[in-house]
PDB file of N, CA and C in Angstrom:
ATOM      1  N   UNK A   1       2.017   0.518   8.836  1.00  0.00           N
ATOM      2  CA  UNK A   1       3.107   0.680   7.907  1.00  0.00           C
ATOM      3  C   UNK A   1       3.826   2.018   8.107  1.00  0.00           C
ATOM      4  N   UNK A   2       3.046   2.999   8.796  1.00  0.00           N
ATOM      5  CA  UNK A   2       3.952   4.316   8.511  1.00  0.00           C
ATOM      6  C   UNK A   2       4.814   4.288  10.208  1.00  0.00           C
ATOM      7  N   UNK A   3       4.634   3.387  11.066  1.00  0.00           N
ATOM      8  CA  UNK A   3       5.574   3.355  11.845  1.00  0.00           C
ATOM      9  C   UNK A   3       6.814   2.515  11.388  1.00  0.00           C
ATOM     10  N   UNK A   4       6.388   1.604  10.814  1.00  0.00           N
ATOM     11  CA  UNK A   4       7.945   0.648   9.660  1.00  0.00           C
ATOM     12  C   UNK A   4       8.639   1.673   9.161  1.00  0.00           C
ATOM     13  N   UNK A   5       7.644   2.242   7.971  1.00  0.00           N
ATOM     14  CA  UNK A   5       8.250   3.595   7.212  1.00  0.00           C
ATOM     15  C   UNK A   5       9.458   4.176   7.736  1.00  0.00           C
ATOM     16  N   UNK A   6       8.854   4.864   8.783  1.00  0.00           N
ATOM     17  CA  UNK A   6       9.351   5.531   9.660  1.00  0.00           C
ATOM     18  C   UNK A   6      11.098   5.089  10.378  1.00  0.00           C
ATOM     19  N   UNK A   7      10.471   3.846  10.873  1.00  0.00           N
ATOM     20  CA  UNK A   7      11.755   3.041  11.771  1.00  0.00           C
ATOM     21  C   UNK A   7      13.038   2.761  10.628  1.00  0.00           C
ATOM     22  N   UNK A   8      12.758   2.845   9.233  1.00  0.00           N
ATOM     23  CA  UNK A   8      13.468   2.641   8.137  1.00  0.00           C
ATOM     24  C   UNK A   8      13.725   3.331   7.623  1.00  0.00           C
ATOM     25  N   UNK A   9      13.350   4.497   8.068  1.00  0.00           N
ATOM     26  CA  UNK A   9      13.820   5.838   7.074  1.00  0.00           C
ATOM     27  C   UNK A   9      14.911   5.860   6.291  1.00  0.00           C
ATOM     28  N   UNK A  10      16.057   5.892   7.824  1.00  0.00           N
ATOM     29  CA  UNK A  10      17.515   5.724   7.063  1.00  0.00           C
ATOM     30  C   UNK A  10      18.029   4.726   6.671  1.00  0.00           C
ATOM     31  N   UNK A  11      17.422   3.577   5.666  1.00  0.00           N
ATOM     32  CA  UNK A  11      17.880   2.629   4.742  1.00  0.00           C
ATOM     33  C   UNK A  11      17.638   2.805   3.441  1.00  0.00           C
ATOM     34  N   UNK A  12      18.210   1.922   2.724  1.00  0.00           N
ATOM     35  CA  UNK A  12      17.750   1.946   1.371  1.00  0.00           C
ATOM     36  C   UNK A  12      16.405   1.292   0.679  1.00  0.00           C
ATOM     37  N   UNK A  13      15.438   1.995   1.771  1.00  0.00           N
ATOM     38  CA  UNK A  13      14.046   1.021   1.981  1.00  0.00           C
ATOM     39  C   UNK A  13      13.829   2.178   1.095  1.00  0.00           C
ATOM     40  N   UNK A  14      12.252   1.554  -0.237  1.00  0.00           N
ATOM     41  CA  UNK A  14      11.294   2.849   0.116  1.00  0.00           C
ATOM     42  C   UNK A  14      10.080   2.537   0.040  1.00  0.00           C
ATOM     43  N   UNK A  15       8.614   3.399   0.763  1.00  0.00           N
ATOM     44  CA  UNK A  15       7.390   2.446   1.324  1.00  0.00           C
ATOM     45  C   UNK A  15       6.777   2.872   0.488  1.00  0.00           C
ATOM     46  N   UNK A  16       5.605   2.480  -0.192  1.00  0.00           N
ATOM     47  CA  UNK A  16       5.024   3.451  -0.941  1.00  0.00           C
ATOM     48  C   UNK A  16       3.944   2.269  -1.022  1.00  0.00           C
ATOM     49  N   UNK A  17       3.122   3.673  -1.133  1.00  0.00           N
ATOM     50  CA  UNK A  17       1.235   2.820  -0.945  1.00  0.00           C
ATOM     51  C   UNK A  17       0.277   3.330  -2.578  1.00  0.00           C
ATOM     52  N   UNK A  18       0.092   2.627  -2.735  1.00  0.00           N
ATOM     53  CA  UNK A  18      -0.741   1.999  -4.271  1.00  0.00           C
ATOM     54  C   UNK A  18      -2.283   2.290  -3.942  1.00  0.00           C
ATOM     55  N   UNK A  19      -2.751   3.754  -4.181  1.00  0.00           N
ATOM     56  CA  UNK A  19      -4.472   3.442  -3.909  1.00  0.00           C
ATOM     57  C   UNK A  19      -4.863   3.020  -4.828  1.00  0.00           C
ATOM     58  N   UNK A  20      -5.963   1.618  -4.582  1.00  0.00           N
ATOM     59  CA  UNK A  20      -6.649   1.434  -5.891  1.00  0.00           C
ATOM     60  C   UNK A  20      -7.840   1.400  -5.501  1.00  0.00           C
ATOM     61  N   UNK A  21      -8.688   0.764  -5.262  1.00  0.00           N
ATOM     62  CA  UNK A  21     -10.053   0.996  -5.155  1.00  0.00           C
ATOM     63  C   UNK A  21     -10.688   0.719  -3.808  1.00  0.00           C
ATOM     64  N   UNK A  22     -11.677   1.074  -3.178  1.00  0.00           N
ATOM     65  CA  UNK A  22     -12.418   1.156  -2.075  1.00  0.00           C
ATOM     66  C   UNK A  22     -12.752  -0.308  -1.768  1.00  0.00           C
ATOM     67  N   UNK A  23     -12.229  -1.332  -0.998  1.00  0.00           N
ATOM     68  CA  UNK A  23     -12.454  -2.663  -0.680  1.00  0.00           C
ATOM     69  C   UNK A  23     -14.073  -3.140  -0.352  1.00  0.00           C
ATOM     70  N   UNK A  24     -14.808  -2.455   0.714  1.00  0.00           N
ATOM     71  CA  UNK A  24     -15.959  -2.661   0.912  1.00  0.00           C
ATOM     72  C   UNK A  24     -17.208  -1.223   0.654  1.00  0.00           C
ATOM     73  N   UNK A  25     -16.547  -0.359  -0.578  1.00  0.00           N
ATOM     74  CA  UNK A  25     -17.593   0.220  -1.221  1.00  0.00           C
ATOM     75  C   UNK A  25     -19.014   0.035  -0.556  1.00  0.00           C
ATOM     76  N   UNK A  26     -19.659   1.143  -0.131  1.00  0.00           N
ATOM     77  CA  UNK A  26     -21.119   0.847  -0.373  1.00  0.00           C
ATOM     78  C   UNK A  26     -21.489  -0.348   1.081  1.00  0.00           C
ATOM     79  N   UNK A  27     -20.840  -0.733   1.803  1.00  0.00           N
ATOM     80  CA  UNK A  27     -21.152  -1.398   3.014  1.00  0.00           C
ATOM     81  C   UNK A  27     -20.797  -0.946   3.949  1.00  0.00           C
ATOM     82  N   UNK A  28     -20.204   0.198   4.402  1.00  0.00           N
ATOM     83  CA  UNK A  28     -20.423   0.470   5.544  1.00  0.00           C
ATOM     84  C   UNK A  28     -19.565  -0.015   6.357  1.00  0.00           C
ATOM     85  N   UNK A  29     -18.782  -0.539   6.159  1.00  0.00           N
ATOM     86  CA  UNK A  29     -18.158  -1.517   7.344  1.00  0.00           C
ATOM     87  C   UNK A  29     -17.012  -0.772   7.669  1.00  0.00           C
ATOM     88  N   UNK A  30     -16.033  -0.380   6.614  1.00  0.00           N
ATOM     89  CA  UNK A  30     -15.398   1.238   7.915  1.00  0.00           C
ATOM     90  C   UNK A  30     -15.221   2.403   7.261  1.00  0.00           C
ATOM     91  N   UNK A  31     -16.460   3.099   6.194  1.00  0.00           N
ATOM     92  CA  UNK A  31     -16.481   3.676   6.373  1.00  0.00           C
ATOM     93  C   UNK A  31     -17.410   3.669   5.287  1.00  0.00           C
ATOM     94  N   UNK A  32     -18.706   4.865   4.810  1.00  0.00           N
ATOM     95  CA  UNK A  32     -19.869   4.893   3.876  1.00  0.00           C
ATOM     96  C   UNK A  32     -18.996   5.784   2.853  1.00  0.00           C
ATOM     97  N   UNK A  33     -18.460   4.759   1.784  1.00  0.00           N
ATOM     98  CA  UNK A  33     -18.036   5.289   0.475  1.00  0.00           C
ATOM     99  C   UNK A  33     -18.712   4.622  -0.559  1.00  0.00           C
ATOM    100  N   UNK A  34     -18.816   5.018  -1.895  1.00  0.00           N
ATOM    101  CA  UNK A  34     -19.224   4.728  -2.958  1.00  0.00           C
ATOM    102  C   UNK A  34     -17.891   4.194  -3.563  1.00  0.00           C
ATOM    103  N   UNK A  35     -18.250   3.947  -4.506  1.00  0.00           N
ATOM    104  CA  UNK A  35     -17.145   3.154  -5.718  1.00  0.00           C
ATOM    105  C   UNK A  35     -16.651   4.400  -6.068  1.00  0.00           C
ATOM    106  N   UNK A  36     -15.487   4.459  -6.187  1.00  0.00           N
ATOM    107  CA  UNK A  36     -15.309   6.059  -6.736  1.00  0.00           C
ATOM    108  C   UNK A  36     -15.550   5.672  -8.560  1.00  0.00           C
ATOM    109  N   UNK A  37     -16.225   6.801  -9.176  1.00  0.00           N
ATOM    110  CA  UNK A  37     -16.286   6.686 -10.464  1.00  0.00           C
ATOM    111  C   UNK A  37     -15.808   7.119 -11.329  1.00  0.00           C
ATOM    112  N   UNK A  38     -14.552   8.139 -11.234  1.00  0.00           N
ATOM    113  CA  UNK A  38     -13.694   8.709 -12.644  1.00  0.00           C
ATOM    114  C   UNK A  38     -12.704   9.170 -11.242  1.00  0.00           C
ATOM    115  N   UNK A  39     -11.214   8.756 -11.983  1.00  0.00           N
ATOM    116  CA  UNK A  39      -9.962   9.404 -11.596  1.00  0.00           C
ATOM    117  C   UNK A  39     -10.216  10.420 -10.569  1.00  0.00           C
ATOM    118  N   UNK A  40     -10.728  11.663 -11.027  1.00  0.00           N
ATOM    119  CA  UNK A  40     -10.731  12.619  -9.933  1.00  0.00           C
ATOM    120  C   UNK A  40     -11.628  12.589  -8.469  1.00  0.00           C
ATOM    121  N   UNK A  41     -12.453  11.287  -8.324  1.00  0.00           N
ATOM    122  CA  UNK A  41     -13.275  10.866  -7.211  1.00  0.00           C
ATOM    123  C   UNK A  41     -12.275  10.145  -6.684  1.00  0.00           C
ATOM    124  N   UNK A  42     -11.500   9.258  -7.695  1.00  0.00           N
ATOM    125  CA  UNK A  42     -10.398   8.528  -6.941  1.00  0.00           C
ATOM    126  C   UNK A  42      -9.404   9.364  -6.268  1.00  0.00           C
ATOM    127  N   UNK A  43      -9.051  10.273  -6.765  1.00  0.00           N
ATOM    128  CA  UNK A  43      -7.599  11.057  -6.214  1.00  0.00           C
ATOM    129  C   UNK A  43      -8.238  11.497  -4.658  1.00  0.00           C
ATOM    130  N   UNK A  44      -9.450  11.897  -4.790  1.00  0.00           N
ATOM    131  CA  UNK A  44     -10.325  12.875  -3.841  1.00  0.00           C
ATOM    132  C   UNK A  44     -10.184  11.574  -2.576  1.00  0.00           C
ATOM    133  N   UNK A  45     -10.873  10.598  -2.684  1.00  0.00           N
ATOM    134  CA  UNK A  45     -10.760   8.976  -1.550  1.00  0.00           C
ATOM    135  C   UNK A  45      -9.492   8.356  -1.591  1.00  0.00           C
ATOM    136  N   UNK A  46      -8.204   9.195  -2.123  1.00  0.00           N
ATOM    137  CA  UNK A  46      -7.038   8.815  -1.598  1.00  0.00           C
ATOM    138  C   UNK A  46      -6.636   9.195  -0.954  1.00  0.00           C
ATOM    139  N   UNK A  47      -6.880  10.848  -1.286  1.00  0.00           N
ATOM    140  CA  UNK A  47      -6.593  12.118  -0.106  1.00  0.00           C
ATOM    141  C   UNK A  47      -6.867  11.733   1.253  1.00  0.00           C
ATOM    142  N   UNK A  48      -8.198  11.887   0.928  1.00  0.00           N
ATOM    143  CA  UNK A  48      -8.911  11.279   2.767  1.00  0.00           C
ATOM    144  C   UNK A  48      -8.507  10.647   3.111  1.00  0.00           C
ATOM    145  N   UNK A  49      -8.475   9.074   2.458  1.00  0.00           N
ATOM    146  CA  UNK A  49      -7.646   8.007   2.860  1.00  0.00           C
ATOM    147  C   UNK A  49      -6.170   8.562   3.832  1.00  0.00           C
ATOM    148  N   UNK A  50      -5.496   9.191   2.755  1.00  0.00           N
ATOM    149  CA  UNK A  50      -3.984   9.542   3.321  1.00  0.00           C
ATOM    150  C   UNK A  50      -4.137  10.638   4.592  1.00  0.00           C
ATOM    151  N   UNK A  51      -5.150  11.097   4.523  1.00  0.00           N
ATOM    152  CA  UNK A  51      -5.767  12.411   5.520  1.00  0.00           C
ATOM    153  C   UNK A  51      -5.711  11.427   6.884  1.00  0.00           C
ATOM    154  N   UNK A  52      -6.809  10.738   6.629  1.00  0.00           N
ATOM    155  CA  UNK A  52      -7.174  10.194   7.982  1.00  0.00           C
ATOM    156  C   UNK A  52      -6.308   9.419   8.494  1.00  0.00           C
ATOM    157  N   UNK A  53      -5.380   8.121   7.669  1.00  0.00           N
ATOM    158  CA  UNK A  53      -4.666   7.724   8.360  1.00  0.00           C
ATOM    159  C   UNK A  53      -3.116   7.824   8.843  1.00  0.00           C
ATOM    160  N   UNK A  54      -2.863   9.062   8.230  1.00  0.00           N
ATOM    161  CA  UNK A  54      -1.935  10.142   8.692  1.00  0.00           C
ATOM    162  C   UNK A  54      -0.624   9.518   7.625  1.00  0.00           C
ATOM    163  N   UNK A  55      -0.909   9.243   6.409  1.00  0.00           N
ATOM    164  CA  UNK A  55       0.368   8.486   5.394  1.00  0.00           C
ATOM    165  C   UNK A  55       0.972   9.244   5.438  1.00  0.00           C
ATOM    166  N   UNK A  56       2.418   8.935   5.499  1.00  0.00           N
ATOM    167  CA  UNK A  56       3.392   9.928   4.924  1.00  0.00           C
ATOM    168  C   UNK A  56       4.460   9.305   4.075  1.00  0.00           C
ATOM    169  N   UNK A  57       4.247   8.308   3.719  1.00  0.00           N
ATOM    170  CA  UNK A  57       4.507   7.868   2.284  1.00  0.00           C
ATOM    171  C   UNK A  57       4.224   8.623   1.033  1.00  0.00           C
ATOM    172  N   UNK A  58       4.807   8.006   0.113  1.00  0.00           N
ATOM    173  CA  UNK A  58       4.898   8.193  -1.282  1.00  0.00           C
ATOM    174  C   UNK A  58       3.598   7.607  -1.681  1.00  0.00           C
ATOM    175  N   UNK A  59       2.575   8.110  -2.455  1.00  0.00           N
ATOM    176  CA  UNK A  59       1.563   7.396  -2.698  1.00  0.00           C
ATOM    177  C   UNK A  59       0.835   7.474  -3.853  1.00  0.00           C
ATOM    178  N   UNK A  60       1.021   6.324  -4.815  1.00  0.00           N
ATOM    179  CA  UNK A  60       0.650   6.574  -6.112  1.00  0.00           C
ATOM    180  C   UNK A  60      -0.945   5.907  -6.431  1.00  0.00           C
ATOM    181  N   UNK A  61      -1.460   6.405  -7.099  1.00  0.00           N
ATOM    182  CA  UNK A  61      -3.334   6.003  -7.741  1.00  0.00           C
ATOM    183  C   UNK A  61      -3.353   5.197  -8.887  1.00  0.00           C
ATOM    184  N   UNK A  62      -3.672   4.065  -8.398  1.00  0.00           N
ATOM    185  CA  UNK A  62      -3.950   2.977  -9.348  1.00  0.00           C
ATOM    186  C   UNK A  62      -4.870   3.573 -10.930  1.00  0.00           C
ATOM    187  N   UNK A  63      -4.775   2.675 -11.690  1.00  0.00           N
ATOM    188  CA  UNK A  63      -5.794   3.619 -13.138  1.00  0.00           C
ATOM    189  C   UNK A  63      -7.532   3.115 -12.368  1.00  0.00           C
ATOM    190  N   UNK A  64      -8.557   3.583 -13.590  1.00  0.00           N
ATOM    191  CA  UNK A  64      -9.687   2.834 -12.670  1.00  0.00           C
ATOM    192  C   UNK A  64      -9.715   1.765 -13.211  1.00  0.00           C
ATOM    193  N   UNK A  65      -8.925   1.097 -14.175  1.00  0.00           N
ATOM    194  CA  UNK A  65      -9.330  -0.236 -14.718  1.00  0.00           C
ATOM    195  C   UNK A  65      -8.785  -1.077 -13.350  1.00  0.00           C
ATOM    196  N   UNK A  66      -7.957  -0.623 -12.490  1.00  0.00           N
ATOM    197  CA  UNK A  66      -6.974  -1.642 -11.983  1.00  0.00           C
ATOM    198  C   UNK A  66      -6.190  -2.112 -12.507  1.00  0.00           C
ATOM    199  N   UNK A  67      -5.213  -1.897 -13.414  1.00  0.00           N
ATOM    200  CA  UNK A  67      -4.203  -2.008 -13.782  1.00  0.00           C
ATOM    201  C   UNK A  67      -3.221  -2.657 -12.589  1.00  0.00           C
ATOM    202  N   UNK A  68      -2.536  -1.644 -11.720  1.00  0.00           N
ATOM    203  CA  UNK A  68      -1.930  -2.237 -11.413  1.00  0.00           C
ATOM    204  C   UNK A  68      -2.028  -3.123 -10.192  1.00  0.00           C
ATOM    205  N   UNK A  69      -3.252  -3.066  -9.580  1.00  0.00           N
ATOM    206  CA  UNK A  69      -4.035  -3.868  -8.864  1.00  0.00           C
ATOM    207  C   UNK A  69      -4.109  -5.328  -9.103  1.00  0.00           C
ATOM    208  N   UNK A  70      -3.730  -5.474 -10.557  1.00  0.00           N
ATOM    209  CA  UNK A  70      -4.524  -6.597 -11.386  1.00  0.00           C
ATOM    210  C   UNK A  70      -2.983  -7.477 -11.542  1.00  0.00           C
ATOM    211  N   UNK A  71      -2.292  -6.581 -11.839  1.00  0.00           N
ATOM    212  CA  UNK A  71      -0.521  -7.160 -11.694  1.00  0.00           C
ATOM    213  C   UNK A  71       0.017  -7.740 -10.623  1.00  0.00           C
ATOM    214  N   UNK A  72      -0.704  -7.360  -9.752  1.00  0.00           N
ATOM    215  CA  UNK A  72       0.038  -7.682  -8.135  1.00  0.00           C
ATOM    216  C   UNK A  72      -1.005  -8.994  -7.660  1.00  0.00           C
ATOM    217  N   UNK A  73      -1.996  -8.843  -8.247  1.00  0.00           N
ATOM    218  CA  UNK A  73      -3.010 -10.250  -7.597  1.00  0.00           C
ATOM    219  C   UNK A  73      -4.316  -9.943  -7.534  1.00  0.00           C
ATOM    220  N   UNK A  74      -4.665  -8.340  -7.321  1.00  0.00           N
ATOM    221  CA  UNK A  74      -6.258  -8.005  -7.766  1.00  0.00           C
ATOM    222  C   UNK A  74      -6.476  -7.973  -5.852  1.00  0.00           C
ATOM    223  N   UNK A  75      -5.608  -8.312  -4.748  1.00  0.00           N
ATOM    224  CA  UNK A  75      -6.400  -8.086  -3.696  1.00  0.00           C
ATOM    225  C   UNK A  75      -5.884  -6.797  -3.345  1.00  0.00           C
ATOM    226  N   UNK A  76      -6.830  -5.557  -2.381  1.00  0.00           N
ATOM    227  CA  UNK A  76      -6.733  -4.811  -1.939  1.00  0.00           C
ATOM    228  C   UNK A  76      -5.238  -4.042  -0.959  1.00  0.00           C
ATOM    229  N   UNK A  77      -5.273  -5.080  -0.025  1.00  0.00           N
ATOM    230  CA  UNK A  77      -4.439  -4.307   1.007  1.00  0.00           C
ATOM    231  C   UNK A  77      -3.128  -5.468   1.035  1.00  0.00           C
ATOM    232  N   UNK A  78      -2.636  -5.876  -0.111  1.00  0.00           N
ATOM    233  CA  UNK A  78      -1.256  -6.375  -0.222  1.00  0.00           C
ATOM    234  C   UNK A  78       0.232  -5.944  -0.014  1.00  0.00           C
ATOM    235  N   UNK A  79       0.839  -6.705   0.214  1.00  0.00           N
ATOM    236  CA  UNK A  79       2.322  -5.729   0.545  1.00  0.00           C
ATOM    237  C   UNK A  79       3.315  -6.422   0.265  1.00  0.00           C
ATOM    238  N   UNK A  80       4.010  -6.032  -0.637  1.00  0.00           N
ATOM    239  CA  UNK A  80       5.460  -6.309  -2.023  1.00  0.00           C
ATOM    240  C   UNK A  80       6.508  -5.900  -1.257  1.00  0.00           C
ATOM    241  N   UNK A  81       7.854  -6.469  -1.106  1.00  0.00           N
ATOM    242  CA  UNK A  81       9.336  -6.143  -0.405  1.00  0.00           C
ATOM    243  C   UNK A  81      10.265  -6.476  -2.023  1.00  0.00           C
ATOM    244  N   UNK A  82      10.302  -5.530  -2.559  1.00  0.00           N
ATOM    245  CA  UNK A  82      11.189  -5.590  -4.032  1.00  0.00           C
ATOM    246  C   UNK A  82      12.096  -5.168  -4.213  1.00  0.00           C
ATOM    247  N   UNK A  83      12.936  -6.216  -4.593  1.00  0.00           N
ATOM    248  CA  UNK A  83      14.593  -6.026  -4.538  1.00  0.00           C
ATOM    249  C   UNK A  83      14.801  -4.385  -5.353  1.00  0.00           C
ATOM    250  N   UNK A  84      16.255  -4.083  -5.338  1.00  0.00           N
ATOM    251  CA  UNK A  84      16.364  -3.202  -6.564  1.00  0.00           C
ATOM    252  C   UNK A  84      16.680  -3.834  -7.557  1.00  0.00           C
ATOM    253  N   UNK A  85      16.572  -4.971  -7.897  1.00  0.00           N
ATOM    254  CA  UNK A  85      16.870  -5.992  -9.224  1.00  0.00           C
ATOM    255  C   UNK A  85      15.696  -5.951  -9.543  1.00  0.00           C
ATOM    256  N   UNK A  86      14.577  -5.245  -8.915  1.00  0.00           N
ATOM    257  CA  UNK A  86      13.139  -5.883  -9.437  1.00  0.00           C
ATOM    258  C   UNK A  86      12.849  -7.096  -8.921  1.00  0.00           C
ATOM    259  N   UNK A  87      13.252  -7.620  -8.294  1.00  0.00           N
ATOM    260  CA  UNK A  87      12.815  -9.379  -7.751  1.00  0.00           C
ATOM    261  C   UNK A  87      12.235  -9.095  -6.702  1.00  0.00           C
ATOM    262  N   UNK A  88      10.894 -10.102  -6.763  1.00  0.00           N
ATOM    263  CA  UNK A  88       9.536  -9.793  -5.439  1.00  0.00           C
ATOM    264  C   UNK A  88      10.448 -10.388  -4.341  1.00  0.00           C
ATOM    265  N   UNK A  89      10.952 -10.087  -3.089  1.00  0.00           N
ATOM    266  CA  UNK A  89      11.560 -11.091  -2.576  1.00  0.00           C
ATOM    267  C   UNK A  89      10.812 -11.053  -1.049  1.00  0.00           C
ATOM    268  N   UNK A  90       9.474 -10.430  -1.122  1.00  0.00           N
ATOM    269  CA  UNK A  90       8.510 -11.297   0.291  1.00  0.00           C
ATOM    270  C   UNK A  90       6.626 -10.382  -0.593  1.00  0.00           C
ATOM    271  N   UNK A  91       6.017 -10.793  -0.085  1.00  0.00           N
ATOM    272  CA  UNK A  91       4.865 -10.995  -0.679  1.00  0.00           C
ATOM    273  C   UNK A  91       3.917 -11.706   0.426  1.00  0.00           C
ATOM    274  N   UNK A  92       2.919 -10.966   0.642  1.00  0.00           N
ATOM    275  CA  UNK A  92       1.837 -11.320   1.993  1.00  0.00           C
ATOM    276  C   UNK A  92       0.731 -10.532   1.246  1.00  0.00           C
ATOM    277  N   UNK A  93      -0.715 -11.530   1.167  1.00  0.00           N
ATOM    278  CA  UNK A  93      -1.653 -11.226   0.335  1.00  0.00           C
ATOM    279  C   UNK A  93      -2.115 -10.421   1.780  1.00  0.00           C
ATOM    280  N   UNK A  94      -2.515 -10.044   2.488  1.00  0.00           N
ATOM    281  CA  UNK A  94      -2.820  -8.998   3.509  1.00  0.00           C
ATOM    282  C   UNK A  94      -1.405  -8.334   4.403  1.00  0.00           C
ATOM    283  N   UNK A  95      -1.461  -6.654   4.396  1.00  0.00           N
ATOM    284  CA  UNK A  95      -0.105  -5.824   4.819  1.00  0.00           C
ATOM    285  C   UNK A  95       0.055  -6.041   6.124  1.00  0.00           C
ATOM    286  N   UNK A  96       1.533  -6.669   6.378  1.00  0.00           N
ATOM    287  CA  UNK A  96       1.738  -6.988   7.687  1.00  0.00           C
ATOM    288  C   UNK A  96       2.984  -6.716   8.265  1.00  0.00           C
ATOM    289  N   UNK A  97       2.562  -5.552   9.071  1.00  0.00           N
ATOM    290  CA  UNK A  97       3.900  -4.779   9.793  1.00  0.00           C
ATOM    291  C   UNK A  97       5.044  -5.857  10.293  1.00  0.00           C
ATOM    292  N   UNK A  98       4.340  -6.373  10.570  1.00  0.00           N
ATOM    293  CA  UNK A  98       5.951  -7.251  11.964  1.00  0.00           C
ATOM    294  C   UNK A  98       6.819  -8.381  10.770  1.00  0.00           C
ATOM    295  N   UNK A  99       5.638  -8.833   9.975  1.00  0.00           N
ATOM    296  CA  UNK A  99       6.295 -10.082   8.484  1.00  0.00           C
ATOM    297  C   UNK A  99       7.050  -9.055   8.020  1.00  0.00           C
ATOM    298  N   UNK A 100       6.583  -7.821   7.248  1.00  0.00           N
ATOM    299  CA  UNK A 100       7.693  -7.398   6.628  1.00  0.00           C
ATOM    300  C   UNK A 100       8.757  -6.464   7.323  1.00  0.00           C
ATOM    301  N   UNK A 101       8.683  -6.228   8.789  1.00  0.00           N
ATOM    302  CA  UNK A 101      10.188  -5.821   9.182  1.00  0.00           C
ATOM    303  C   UNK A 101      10.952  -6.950   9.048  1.00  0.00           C
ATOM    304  N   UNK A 102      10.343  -8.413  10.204  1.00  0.00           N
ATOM    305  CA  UNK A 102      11.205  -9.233   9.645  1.00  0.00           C
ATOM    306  C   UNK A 102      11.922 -10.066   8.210  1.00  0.00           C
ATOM    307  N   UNK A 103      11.162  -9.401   7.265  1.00  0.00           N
ATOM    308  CA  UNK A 103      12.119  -9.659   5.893  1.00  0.00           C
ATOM    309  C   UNK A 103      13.238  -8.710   5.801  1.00  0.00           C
ATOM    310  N   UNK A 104      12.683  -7.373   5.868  1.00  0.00           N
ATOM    311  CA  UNK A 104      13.231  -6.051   6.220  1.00  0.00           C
ATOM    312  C   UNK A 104      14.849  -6.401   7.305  1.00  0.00           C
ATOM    313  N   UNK A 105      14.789  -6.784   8.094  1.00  0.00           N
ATOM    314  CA  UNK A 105      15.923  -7.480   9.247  1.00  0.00           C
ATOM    315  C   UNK A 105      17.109  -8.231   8.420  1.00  0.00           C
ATOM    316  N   UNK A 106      16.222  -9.116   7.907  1.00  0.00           N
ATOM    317  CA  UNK A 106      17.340 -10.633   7.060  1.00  0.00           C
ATOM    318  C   UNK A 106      17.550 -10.177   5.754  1.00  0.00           C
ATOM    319  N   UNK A 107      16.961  -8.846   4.963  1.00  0.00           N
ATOM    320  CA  UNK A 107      17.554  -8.840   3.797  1.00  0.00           C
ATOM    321  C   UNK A 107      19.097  -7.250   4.321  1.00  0.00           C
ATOM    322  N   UNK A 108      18.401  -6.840   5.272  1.00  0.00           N
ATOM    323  CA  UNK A 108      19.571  -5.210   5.098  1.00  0.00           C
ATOM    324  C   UNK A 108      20.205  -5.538   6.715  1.00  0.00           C
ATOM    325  N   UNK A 109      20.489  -7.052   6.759  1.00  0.00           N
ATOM    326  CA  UNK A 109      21.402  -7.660   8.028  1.00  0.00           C
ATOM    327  C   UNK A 109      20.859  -6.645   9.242  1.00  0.00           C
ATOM    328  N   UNK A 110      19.786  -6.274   9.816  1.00  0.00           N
ATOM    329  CA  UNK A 110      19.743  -5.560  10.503  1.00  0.00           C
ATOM    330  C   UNK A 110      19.127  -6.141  11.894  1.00  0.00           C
ATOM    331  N   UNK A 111      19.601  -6.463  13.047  1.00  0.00           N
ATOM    332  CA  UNK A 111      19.333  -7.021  14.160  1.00  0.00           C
ATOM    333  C   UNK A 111      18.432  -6.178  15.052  1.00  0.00           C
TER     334      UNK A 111
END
């Protein structure tokens, strides 16, 4: 996503990444985290998060209830293309660079 970001800079795009909670907590599978347990553990495993994979997005922290996690569908690594009317107008339950340039293309006529 932060090469999309990037390639879109100069539109009236804007990218922004939603941390909410640690997908495979506690397994190991890419990387040995715990559940984070109060706000400030969360902010701390967003950092890193944004550390390691070099975000340079806008990036806001979900509450720990999941709030807004829970609005969007409750899965992890989703990705919203929202009008400025507010209208969802592409939606992919896993984030997918090449689907959403090509929405990105056909909504800001861009070849």
């Amino acid at each position: 996503m932060e090469s999309l970001a990037h390639r879109y800079a100069k539109f009236p795009v804007e990218f922004i990444l939603v941390y909410t909670r640690e997908p495979h907590a506690n397994e190991g599978i890419f990387r040995k985290m715990d559940q984070p347990a109060d706000y400030p553990s969360r902010l701390k495993y967003a950092e890193r998060t944004c550390s390691e994979l070099v975000v340079q997005r806008e990036v806001l922290i979900d509450t720990m209830d999941g709030e807004v996690q829970g609005l969007y569908g409750g899965l992890p690594n989703m990705l919203y293309i929202i009008s400025p009317q507010g209208k969802i107008i592409y939606h992919n339950r896993w984030a997918d660079a090449s689907e959403a340039e090509a929405t990105l293309r056909k909504v800001l006529n861009k070849k």
